[in-house]
Protein backbone atom coordinates (compact mmCIF):
# COMPACT_ATOMS: atom_id res chain seq x y z
CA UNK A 1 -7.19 10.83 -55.78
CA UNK A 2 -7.97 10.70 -59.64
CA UNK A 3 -7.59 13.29 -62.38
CA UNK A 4 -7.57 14.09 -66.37
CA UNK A 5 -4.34 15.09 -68.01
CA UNK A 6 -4.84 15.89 -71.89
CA UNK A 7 -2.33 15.28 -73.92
CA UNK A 8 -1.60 16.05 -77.81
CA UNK A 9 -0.29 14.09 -80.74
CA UNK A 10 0.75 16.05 -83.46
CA UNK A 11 0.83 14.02 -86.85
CA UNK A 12 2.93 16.21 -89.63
CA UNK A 13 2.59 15.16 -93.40
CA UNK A 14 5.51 16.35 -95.86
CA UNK A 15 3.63 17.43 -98.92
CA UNK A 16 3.04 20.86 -101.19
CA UNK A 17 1.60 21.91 -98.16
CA UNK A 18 1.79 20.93 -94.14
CA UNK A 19 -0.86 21.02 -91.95
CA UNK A 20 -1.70 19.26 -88.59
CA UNK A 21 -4.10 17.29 -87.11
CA UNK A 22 -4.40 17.58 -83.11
CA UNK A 23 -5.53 14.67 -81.68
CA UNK A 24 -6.56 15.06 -78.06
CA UNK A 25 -6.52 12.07 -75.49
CA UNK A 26 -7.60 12.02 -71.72
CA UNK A 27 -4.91 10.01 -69.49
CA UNK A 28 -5.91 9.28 -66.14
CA UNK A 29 -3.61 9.45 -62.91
CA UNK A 30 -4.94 8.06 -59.55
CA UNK A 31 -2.76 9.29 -56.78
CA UNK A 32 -4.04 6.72 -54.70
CA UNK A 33 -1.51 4.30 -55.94
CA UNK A 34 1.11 7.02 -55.53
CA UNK A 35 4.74 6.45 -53.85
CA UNK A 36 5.05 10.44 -52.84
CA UNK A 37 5.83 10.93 -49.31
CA UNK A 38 6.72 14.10 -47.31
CA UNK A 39 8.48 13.61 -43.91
CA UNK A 40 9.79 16.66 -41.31
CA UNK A 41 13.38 16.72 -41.23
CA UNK A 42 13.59 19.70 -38.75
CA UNK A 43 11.41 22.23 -36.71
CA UNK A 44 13.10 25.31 -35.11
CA UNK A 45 11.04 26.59 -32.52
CA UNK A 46 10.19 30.61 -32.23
CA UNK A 47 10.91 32.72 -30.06
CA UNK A 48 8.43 34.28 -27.68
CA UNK A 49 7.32 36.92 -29.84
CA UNK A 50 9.29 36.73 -33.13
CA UNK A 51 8.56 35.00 -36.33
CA UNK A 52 11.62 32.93 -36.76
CA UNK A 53 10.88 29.39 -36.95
CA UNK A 54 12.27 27.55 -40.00
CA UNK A 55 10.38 24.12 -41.07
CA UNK A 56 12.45 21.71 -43.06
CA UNK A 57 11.11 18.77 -44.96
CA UNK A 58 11.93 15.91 -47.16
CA UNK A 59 9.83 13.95 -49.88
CA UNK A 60 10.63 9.95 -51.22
CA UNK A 61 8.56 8.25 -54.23
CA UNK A 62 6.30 10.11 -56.60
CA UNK A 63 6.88 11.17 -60.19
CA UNK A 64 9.32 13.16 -61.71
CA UNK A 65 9.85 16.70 -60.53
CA UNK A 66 8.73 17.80 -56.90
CA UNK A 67 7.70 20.73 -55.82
CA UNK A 68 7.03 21.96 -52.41
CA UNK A 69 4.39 24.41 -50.79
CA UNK A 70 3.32 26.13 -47.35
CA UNK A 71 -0.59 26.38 -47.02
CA UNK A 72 -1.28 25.17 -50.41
CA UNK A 73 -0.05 28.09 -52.32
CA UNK A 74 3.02 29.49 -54.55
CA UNK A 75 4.68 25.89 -54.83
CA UNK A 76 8.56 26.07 -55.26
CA UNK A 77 11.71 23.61 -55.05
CA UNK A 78 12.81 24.99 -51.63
CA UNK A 79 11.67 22.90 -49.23
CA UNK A 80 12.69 25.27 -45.68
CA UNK A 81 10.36 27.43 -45.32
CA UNK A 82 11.71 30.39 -42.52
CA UNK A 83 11.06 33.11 -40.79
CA UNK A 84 7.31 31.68 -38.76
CA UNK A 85 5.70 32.83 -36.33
CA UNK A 86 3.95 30.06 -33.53
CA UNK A 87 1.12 28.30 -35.28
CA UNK A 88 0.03 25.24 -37.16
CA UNK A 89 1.01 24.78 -41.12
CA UNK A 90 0.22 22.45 -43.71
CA UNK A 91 3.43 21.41 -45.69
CA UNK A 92 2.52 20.00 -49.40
CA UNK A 93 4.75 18.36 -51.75
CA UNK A 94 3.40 17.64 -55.26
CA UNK A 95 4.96 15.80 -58.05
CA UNK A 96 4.38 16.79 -62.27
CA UNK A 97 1.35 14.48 -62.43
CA UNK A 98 0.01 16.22 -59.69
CA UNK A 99 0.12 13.98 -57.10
CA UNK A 100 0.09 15.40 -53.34
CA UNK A 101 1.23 14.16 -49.80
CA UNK A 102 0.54 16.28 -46.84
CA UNK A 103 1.94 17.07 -43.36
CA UNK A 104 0.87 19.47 -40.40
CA UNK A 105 3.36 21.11 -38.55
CA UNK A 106 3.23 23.05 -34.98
CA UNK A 107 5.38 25.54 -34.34
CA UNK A 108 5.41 26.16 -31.06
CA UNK A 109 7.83 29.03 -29.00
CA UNK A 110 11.04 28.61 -27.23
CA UNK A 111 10.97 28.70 -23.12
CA UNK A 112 12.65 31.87 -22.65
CA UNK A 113 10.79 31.87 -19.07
CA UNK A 114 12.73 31.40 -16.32
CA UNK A 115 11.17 30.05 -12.52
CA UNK A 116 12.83 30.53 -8.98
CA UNK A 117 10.70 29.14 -6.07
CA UNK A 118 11.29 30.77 -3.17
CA UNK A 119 9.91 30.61 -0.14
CA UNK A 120 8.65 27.12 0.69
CA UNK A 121 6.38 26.27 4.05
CA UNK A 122 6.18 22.46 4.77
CA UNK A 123 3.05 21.02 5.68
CA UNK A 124 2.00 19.99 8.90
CA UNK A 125 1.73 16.49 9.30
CA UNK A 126 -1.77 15.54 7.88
CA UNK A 127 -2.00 18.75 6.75
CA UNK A 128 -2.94 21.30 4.06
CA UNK A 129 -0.78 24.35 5.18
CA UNK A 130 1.83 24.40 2.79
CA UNK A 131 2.77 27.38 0.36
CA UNK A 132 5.86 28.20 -1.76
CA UNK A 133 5.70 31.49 -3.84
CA UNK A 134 7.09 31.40 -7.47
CA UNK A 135 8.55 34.17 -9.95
CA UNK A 136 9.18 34.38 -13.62
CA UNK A 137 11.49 36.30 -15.32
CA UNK A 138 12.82 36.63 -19.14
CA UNK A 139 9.14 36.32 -20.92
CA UNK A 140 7.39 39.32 -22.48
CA UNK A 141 4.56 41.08 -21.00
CA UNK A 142 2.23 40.25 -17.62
CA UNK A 143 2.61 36.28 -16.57
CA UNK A 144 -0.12 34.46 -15.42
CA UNK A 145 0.51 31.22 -13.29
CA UNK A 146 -1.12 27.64 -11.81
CA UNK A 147 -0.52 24.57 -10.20
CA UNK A 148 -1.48 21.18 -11.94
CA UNK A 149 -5.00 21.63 -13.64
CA UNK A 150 -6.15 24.70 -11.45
CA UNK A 151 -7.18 28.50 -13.21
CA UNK A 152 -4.75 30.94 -14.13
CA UNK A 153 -3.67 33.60 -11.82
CA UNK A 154 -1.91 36.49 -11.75
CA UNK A 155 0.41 35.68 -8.49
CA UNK A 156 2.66 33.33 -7.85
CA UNK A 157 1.62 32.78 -4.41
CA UNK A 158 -0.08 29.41 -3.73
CA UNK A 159 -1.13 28.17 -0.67
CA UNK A 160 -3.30 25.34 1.40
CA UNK A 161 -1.26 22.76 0.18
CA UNK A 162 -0.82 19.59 1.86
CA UNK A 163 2.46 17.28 1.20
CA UNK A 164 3.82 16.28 -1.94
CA UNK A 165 4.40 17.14 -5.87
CA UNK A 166 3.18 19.60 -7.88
CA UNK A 167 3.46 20.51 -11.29
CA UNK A 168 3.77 24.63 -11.44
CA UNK A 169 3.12 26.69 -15.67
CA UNK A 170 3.58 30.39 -16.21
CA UNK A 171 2.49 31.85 -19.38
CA UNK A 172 3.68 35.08 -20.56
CA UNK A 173 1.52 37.57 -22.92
CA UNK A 174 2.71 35.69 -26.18
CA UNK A 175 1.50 32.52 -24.21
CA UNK A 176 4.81 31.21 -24.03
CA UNK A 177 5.35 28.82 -20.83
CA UNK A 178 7.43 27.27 -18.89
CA UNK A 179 6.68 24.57 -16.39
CA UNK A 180 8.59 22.63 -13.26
CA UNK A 181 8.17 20.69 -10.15
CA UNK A 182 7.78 21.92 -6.69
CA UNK A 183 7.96 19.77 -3.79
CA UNK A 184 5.75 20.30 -0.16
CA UNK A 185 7.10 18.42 2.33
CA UNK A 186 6.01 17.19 5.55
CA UNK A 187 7.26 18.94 9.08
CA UNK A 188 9.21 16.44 10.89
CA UNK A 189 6.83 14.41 12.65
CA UNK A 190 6.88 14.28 16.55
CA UNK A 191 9.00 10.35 17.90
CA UNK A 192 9.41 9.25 21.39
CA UNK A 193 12.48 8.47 21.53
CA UNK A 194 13.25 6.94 25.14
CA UNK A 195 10.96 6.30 27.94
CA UNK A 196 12.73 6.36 31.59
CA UNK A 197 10.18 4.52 33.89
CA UNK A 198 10.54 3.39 37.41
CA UNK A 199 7.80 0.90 38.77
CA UNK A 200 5.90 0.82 42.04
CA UNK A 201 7.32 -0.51 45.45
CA UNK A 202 4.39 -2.92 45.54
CA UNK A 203 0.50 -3.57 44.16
CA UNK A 204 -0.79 -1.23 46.12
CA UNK A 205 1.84 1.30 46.25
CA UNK A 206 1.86 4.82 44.24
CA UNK A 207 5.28 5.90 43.90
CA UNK A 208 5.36 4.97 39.81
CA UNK A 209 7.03 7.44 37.64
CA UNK A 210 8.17 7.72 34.07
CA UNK A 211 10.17 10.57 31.93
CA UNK A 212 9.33 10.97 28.17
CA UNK A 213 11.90 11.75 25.59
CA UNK A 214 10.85 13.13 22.11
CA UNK A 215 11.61 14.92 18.73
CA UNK A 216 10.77 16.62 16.05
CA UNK A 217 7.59 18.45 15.55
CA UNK A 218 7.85 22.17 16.18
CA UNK A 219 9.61 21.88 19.60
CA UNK A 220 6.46 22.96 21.84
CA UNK A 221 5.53 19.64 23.25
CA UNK A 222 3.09 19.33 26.49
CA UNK A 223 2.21 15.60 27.41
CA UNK A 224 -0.93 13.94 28.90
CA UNK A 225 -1.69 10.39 30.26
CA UNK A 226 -4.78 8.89 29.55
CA UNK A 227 -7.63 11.18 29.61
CA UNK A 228 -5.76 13.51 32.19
CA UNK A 229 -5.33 17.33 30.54
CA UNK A 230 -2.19 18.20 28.73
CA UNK A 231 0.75 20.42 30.46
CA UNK A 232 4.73 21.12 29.59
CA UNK A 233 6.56 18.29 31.80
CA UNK A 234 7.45 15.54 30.63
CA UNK A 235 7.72 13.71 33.46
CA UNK A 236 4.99 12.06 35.40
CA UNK A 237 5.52 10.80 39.48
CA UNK A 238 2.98 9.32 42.11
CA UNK A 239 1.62 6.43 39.45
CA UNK A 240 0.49 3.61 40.25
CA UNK A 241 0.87 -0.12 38.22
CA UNK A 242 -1.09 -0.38 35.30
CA UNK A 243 -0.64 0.26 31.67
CA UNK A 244 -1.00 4.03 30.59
CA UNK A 245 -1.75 5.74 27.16
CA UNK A 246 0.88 7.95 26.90
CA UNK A 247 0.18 11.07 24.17
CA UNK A 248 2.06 14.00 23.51
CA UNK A 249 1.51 16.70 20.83
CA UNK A 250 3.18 19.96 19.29
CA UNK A 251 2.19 23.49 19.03
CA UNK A 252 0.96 23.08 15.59
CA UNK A 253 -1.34 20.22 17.30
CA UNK A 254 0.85 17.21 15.83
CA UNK A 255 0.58 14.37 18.16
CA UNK A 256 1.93 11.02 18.82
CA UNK A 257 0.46 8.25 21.16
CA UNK A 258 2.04 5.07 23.06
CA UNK A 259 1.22 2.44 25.70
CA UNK A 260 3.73 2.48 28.64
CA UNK A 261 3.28 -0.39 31.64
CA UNK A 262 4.18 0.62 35.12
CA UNK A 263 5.00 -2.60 36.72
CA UNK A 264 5.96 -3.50 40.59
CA UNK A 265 9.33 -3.53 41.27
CA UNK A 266 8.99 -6.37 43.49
CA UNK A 267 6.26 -8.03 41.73
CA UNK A 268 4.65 -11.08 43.77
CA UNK A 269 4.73 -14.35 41.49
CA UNK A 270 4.42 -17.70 41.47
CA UNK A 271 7.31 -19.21 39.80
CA UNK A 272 6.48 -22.94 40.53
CA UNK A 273 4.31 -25.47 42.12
CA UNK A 274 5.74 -28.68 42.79
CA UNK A 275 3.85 -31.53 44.10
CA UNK A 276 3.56 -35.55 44.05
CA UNK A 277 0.21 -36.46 41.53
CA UNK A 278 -2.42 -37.86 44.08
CA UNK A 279 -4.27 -41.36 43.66
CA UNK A 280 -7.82 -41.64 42.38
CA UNK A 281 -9.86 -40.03 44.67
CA UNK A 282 -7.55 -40.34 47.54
CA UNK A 283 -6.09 -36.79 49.16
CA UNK A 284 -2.17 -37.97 49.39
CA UNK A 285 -0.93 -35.06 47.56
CA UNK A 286 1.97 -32.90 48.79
CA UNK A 287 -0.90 -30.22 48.48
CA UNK A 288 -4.39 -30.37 50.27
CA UNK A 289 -6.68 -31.62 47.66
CA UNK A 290 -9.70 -33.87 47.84
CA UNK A 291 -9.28 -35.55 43.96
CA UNK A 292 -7.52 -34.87 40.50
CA UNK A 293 -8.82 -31.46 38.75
CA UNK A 294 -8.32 -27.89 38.30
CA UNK A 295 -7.49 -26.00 41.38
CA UNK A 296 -7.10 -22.00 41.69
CA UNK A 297 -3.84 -21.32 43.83
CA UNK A 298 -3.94 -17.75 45.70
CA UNK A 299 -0.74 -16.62 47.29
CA UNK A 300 -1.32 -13.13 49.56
CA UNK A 301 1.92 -11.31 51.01
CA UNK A 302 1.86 -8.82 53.84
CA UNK A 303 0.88 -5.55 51.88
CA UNK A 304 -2.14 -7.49 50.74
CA UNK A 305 -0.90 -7.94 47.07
CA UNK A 306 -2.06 -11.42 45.91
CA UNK A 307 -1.65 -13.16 43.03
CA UNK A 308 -3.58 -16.14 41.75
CA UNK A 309 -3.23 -19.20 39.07
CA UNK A 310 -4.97 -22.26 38.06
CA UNK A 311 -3.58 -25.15 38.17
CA UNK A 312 -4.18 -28.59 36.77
CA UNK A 313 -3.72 -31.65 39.41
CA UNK A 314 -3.62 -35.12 37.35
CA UNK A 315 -3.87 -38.54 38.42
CA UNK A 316 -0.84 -40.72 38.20
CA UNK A 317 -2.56 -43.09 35.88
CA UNK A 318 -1.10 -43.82 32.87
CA UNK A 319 -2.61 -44.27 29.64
CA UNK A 320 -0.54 -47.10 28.19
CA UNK A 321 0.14 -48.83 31.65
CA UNK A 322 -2.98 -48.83 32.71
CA UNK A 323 -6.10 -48.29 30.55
CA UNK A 324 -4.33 -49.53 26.99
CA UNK A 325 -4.28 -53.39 28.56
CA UNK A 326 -7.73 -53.03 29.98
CA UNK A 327 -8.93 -52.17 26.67
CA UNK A 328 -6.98 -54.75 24.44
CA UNK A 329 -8.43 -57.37 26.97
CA UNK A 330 -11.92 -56.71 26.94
CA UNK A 331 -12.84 -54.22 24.35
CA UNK A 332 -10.82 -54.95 21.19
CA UNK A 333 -9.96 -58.56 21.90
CA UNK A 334 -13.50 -59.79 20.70
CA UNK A 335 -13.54 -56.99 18.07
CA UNK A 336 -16.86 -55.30 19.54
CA UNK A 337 -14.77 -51.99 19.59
CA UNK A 338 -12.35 -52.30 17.12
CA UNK A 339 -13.54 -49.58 14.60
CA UNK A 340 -14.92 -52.74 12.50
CA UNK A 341 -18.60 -51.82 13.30
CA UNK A 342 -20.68 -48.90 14.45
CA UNK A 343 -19.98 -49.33 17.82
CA UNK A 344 -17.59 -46.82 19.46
CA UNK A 345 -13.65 -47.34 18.35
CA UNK A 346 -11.63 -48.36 21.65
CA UNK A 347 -8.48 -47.87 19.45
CA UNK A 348 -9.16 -44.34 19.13
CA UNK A 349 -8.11 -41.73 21.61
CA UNK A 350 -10.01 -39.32 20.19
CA UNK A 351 -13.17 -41.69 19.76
CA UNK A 352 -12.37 -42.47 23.33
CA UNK A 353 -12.55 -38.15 24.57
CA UNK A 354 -15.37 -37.60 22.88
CA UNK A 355 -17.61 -40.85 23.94
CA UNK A 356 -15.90 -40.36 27.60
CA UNK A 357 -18.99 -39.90 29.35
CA UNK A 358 -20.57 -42.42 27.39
CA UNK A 359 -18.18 -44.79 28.78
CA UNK A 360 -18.19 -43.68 32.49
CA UNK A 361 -22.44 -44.34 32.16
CA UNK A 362 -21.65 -47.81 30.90
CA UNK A 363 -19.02 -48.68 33.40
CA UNK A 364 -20.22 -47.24 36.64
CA UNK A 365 -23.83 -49.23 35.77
CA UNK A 366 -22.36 -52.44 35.66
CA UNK A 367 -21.94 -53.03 32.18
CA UNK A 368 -19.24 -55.99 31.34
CA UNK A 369 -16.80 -54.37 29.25
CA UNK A 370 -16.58 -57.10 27.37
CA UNK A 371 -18.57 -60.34 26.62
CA UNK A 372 -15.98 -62.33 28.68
CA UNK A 373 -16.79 -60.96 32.20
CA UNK A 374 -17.08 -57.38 33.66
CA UNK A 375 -14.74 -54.73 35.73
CA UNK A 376 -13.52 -55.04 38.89
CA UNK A 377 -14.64 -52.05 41.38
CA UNK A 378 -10.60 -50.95 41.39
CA UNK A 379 -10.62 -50.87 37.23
CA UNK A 380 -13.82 -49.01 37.39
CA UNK A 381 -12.45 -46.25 39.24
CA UNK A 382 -9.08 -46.26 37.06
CA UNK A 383 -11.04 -45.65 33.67
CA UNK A 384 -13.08 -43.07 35.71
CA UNK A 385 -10.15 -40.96 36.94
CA UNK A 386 -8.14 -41.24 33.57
CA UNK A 387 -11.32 -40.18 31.94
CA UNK A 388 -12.09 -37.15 33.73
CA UNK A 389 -8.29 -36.27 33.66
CA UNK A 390 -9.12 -35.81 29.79
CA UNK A 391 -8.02 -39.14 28.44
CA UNK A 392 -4.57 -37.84 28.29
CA UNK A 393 -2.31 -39.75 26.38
CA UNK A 394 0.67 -41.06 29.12
């Protein structure tokens, strides 16, 4: 900010007579380059109602003396300006070349308003049936009150509320408020806390039964399994063996849900099979088999319960006893199959599993394995069995 100060020289000359000469200059200050500054020491609040806030305020820099003003009018040296109502006001300070700063100040009221919260209703679980009722005291006038960003009311009743924190204002007549949290909780959800089963006599029996434990909730639990109908007892007879989907809900219609297994209590298993590996091709097994392969074992006790498992018989020939020389002699020895070409890698296993059937073709036609002579009928059959056992690695 620029502006014109005139100022006057005065020249005097001693002689019969004095007169004098004004000579009138314009000087000009730009407050731009200023060093006046105005800073808020202190701000009393009012109270709800009254007009006795007090603003205090400070000023560094500018140029000589400082005055101070409250909306631009009657400036002074006090710098406290008292006795204010709520509002916004404009604090100047101005220095003797007329140089300003500025500062806004809000005056807001004290929180006279006191809040008790009384009676809260937790939520059900998942939810919105909570309420709490608030009341204000030590304001002025009719309140009016709301939760988070919601209208105004003229109750402190709120309800539909599902679980957690919310931020409750009341404002009074002279809009003074006052503001806290209020916290919905959750009814204690509904836990299973022990299950009490017995299992059946056998797979065909139905003398099963189970007893269900629980808490929380409201206390009125009835109990269903599967997609049976609910009813009050907990505990559940005549079941067979199976897995069941146990539920059980509240009166409020809270509900929990869990898998339960009735199992036999004699339950028919196979715990082992045992047996000597047969020969290629040749039934000498210590169980009646016609070759090496996959086999499904049934066992069937008096009550008709059975019980089943496959099971994988494998020759007894052995990967590096057996097929390892056969292959060094006639298939790598000349390096026809020694990964060196794009003929299939005999030092492979892998290479070996997944050209099996390749092989087999080759072997059962005939074929010398090598260029040295061919397989005898005996070695034939070896690579065949050990082939269709998977090429296992023995």
């Amino acid at each position: 900010m620029k502006h014109t100060i005139k100022t006057f020289v005065f020249i005097v000359i001693l002689a019969a007579f004095c007169f004098c000469k004004e000579d009138e200059k314009d000087l000009v200050i730009d407050c731009s380059l200023s060093s006046l500054s105005i800073n808020l020491e202190k701000a009393t609040k009012t109270s709800c109602g009254a007009s006795n806030g007090v603003i205090l305020v400070s000023a560094l820099g500018g140029k000589g003396k400082l005055s101070f003003s409250i909306e631009g009018s009657n400036f002074g040296e006090t710098r406290e300006f008292k006795d204010l109502a709520m509002g916004s006001y404009e604090i100047t300070v101005m220095d003797e070349q007329q140089c300003r700063s500025s500062l806004t100040v809000t005056m807001d009221c004290k929180a006279d308003i006191t809040l008790d919260i009384i009676n809260i209703t937790a939520a059900r679980c998942g939810a919105d049936d909570g309420s709490f009722e608030a009341k204000a005291t030590g304001g002025t006038g009719n309140y009016q009150y709301k939760i988070e960003n919601g209208d105004l009311q003229p109750h402190g009743q709120f309800g539909n509320l599902e679980a957690g924190s919310y931020l409750l204002t009341v404002n009074d007549t002279h809009n003074c408020k006052a503001s806290t949290k209020v916290n919905i909780t959750e009814e204690a959800k509904i836990a299973i806390t022990e299950i009490i089963s017995s299992g059946t006599s056998s797979c065909n029996a139905v003398d099963g039964s189970l007893l269900v434990m629980v808490e929380g909730g409201d206390g009125h639990y009835e109990y269903k399994l599967d997609e049976t109908d609910f009813g009050p007892g907990n505990e559940f007879k005549n079941l067979t063996s199976k897995t069941y989907t146990l539920t059980v809900r509240d009166g409020k219609g809270c509900s929990v849900t869990q898998t339960v297994n009735i199992a036999e209590r004699n339950e028919l298993r196979i715990l082992s099979i045992d047996g000597t590996p047969p020969g290629c091709d040749v039934a000498d097994g210590t169980l009646t088999i016609e070759a090496a392969g996959t086999y499904e074992i049934i066992v069937m006790d008096g009550t008709g319960c059975s019980v089943y498992e496959n099971h994988q018989i494998f020759s007894d020939i052995s990967y590096f006893s057996n097929i390892k020389p056969l292959i060094t002699r006639g298939c790598v020895a000349d390096e026809c199959h020694a990964g060196k070409n794009e003929l299939l890698d005999m030092t492979d296993l892998e290479a070996i599993r997944e050209g099996d059937s390749l092989i087999i073709e080759k072997i059962v036609n005939g074929n010398p394995i090598s260029k040295n002579g061919t397989l005898t009928e005996d070695e034939v059959k070896m690579i065949t069995c050990w082939l269709e056992d998977g090429a296992p690695d023995n």
